[in-house]
N, C-alpha and C. Protein backbone atom coordinates (compact mmCIF):
# COMPACT_ATOMS: atom_id res chain seq x y z
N UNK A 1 128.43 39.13 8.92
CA UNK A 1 129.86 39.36 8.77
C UNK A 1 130.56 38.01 8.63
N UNK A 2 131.83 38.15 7.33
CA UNK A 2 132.30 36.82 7.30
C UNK A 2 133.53 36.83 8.48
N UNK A 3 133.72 36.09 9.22
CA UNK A 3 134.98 36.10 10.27
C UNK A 3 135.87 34.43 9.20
N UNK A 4 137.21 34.93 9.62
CA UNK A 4 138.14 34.10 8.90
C UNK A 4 139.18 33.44 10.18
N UNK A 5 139.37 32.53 10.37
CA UNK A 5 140.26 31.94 11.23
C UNK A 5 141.02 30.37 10.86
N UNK A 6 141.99 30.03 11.42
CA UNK A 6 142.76 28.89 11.45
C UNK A 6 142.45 27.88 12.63
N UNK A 7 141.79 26.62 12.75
CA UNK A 7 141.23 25.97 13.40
C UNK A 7 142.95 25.54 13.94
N UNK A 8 142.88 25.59 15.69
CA UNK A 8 143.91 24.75 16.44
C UNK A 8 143.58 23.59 16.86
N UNK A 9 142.78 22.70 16.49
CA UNK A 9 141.92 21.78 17.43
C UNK A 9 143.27 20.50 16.89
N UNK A 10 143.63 20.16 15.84
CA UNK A 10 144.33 19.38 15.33
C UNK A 10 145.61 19.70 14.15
N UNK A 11 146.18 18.81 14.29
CA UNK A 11 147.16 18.94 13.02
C UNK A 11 147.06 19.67 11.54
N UNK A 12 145.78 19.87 11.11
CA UNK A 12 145.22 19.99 10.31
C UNK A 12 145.09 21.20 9.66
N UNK A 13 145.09 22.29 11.01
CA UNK A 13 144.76 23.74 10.92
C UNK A 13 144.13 24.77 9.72
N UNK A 14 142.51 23.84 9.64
CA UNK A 14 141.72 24.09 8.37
C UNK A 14 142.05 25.54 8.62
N UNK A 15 141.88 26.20 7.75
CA UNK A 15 140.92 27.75 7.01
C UNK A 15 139.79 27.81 7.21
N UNK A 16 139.18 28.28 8.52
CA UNK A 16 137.99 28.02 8.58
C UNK A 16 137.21 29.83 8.06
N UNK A 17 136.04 29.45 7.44
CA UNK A 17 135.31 31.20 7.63
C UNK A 17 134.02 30.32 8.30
N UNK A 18 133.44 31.74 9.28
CA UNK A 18 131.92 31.37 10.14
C UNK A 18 131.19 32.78 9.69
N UNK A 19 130.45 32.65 9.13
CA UNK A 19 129.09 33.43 8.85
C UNK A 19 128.05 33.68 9.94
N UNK A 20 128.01 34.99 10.14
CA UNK A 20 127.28 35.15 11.57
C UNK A 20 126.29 35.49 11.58
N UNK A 21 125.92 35.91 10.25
CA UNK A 21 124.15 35.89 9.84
C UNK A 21 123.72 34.51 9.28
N UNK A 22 124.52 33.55 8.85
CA UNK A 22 123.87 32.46 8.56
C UNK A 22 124.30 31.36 9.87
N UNK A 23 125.06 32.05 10.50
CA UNK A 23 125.83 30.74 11.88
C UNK A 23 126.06 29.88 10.89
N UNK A 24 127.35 29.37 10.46
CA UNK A 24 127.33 28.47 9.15
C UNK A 24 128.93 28.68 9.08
N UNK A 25 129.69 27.72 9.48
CA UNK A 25 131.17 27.35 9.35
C UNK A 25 131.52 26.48 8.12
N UNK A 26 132.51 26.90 7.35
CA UNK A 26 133.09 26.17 6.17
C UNK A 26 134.31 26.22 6.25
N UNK A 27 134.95 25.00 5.64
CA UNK A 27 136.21 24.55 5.46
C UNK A 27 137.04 23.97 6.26
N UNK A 28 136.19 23.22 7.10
CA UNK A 28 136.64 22.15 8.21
C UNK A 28 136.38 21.26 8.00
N UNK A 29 137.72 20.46 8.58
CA UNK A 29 137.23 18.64 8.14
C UNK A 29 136.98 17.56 9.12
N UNK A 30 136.51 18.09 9.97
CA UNK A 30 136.02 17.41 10.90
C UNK A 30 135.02 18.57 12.05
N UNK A 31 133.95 17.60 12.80
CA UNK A 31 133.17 18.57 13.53
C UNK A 31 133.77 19.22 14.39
N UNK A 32 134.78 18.84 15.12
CA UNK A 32 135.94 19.85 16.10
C UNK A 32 135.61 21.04 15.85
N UNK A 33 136.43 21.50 14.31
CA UNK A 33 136.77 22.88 13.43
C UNK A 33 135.25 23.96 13.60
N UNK A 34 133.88 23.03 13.42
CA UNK A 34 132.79 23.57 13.38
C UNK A 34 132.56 24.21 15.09
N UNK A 35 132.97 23.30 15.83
CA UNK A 35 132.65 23.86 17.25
C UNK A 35 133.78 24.47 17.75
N UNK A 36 134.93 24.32 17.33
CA UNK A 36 135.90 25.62 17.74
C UNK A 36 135.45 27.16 16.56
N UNK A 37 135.35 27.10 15.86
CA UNK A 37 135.09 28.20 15.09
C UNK A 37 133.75 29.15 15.42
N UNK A 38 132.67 28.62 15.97
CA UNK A 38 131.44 28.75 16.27
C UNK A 38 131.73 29.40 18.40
N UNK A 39 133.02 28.71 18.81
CA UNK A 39 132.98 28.93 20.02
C UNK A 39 133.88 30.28 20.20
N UNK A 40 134.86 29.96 19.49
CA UNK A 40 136.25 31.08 18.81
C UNK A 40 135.47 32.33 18.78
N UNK A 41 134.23 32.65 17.87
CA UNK A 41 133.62 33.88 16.97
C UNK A 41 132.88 34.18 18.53
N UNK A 42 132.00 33.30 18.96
CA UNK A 42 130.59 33.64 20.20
C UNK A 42 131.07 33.59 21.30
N UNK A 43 131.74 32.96 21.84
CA UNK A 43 132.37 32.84 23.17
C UNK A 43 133.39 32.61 23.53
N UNK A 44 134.62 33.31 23.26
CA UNK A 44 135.46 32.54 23.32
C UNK A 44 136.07 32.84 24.40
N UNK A 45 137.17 31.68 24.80
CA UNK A 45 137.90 31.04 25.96
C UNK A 45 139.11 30.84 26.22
N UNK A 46 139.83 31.23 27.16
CA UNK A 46 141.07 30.80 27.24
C UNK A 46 141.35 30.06 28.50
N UNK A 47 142.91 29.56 28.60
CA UNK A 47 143.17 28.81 29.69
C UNK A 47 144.80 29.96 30.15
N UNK A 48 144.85 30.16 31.55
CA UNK A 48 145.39 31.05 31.78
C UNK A 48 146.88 30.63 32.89
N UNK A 49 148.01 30.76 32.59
CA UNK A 49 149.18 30.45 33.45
C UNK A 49 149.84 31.99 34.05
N UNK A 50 150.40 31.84 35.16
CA UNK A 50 151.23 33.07 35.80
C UNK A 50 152.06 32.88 36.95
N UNK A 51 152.45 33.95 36.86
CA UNK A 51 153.77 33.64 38.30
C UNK A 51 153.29 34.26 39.06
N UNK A 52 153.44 33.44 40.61
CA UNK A 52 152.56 34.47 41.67
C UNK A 52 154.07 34.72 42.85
N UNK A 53 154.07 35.76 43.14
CA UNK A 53 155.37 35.94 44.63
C UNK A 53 155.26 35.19 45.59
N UNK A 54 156.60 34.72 46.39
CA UNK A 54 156.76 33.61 47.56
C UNK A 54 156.98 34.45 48.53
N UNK A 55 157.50 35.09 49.72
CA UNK A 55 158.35 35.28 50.21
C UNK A 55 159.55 34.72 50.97
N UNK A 56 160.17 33.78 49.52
CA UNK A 56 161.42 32.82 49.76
C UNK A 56 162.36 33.53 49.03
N UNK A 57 163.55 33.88 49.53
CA UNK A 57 164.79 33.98 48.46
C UNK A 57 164.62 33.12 48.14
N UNK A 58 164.99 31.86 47.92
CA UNK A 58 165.31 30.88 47.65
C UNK A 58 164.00 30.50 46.24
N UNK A 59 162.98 31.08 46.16
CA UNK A 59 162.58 30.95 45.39
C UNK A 59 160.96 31.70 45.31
N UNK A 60 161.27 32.86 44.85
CA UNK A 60 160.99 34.34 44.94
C UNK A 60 159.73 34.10 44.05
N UNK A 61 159.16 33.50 42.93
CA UNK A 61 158.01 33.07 42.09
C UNK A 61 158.22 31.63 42.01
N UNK A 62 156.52 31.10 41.34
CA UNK A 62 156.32 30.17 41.28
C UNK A 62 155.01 30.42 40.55
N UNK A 63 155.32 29.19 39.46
CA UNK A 63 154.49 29.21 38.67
C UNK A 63 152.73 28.77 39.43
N UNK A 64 151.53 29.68 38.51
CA UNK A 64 150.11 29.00 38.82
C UNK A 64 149.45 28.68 37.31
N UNK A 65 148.20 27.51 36.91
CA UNK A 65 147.57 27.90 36.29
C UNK A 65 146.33 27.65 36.62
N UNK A 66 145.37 27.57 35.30
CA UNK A 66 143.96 27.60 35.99
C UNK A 66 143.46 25.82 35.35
N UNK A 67 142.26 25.75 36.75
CA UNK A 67 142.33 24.29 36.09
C UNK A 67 141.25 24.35 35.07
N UNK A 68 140.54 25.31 34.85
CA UNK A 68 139.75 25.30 33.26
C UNK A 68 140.14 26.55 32.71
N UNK A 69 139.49 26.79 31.61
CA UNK A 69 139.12 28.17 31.15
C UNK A 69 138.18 28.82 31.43
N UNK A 70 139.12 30.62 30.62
CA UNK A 70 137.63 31.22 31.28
C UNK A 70 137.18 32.13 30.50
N UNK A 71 136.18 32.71 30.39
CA UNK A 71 136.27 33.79 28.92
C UNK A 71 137.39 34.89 28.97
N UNK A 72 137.46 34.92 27.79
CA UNK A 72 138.45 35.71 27.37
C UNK A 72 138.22 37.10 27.92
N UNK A 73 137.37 37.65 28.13
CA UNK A 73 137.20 39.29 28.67
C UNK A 73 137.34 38.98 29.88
N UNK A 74 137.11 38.13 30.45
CA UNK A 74 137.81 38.15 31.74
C UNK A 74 139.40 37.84 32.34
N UNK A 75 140.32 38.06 31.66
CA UNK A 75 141.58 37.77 31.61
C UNK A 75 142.15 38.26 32.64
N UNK A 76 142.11 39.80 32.33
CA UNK A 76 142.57 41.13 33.27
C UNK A 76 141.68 40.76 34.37
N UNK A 77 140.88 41.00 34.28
CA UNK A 77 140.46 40.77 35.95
C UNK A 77 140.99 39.49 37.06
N UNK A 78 141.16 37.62 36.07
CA UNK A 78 141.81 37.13 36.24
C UNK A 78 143.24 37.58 37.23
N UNK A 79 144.08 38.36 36.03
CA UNK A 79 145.27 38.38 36.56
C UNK A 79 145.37 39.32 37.73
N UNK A 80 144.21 40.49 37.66
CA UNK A 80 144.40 41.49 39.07
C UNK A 80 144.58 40.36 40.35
N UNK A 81 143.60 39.53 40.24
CA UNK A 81 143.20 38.84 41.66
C UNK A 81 144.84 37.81 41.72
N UNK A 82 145.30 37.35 41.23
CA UNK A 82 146.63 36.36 41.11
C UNK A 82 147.43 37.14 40.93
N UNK A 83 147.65 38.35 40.59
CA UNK A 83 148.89 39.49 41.02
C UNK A 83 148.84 39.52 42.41
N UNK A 84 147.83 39.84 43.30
CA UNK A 84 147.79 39.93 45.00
C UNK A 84 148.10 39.17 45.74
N UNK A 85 148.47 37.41 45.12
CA UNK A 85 148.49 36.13 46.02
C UNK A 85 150.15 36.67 46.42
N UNK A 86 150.22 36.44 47.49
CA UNK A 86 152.01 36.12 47.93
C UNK A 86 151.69 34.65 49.00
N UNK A 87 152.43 34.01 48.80
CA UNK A 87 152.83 32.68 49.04
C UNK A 87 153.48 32.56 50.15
N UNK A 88 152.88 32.63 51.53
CA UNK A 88 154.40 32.58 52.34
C UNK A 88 154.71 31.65 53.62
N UNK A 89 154.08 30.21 53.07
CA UNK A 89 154.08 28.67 53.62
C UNK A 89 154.57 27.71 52.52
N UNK A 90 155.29 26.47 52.89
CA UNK A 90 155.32 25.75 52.11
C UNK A 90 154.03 25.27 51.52
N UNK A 91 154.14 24.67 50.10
CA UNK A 91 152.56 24.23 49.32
C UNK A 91 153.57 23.09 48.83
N UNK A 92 152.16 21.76 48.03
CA UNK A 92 152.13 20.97 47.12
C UNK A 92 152.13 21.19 45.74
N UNK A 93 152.58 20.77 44.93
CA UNK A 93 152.08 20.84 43.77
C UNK A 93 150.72 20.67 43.31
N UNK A 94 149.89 21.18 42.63
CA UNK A 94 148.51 20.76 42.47
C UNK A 94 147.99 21.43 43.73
N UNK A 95 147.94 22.01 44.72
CA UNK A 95 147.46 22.74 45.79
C UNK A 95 146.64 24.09 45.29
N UNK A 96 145.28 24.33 45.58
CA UNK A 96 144.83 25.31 45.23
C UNK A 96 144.57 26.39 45.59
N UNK A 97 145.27 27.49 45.24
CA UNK A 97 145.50 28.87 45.71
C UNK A 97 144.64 29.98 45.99
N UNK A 98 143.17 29.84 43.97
CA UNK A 98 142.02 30.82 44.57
C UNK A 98 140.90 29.49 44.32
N UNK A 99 140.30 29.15 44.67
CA UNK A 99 139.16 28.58 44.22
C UNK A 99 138.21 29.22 43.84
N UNK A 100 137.20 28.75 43.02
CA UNK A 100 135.82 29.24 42.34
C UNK A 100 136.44 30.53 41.69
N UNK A 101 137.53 31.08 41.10
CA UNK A 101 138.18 32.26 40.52
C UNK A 101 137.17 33.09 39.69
N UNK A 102 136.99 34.25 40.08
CA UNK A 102 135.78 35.11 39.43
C UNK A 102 134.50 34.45 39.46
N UNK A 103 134.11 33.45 40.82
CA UNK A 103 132.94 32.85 40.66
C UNK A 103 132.63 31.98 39.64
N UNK A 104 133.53 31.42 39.20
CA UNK A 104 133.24 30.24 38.28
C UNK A 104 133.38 29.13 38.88
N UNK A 105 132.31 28.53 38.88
CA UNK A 105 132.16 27.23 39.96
C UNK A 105 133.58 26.22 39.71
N UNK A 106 133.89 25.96 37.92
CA UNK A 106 134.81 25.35 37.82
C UNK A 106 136.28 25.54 37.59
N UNK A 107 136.69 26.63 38.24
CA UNK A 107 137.87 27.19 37.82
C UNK A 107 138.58 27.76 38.95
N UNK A 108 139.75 26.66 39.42
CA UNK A 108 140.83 27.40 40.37
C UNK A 108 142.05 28.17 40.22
N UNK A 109 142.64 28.40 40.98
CA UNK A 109 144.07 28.70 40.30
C UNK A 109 144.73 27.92 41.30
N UNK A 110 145.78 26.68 40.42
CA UNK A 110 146.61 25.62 41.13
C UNK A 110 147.89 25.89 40.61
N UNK A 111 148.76 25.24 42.06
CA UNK A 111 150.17 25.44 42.02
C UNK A 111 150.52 24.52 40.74
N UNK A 112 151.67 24.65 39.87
CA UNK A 112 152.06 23.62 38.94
C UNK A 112 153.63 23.58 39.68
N UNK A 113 153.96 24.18 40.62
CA UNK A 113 155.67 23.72 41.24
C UNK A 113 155.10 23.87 42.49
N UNK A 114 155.83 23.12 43.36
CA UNK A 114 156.25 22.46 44.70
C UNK A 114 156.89 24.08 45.49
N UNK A 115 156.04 24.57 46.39
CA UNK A 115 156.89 25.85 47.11
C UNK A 115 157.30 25.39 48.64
N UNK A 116 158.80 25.13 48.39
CA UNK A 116 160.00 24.26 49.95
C UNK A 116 159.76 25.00 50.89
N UNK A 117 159.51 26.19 50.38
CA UNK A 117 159.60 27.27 51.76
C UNK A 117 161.14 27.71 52.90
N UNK A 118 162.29 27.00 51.95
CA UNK A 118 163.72 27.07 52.56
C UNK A 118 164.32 28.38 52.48
């Protein structure tokens, strides 16, 4: 099967097609395009942000994201587990909320705002 996509890796945003009976990427101009297109079609990945609840008036959500990616079919499950966090101590920025997230050795979910707790 031919798969057709637009490489994000750079400015450039080849036209890429990947052939999945020949594994064989064309129309990239640089090797990036070949290993996003090849990763895009077989495995692909995302990086995931969300708002988790405080119990502050003062400031009722607060943003999280993750410090890697993670496959994409795992999204939803992602967000079940970070829908349940409620927040209800002051934190740091950069403070980490789930560690090892769905058992991925490298993937937390960290604060990106400062929670005052006022």
């Amino acid at each position: 099967m031919i798969h057709h996509l637009t490489c994000i890796i750079c400015p450039n945003g080849c036209a890429l097609t990947y052939d999945d009976q020949l594994d064989e990427v064309k129309g990239n101009k640089c090797l990036r395009g070949e290993k996003f297109a090849k990763e895009e079609i077989l495995n692909p990945k995302r990086n995931l942000t969300a708002l988790v609840r405080t119990t502050f008036k003062n400031q009722p959500v607060v943003s999280v994201r993750l410090s890697n990616k993670i496959l994409k079919k795992d999204i939803f499950k992602a967000m079940e587990l970070i829908d349940k966090i409620l927040i209800d101590h002051p934190m740091k920025l950069g403070d980490v909320i789930i560690e090892n997230l769905l058992d991925y050795k490298d993937v937390n979910v960290i604060l990106t705002k400062e929670v005052k707790g006022e």
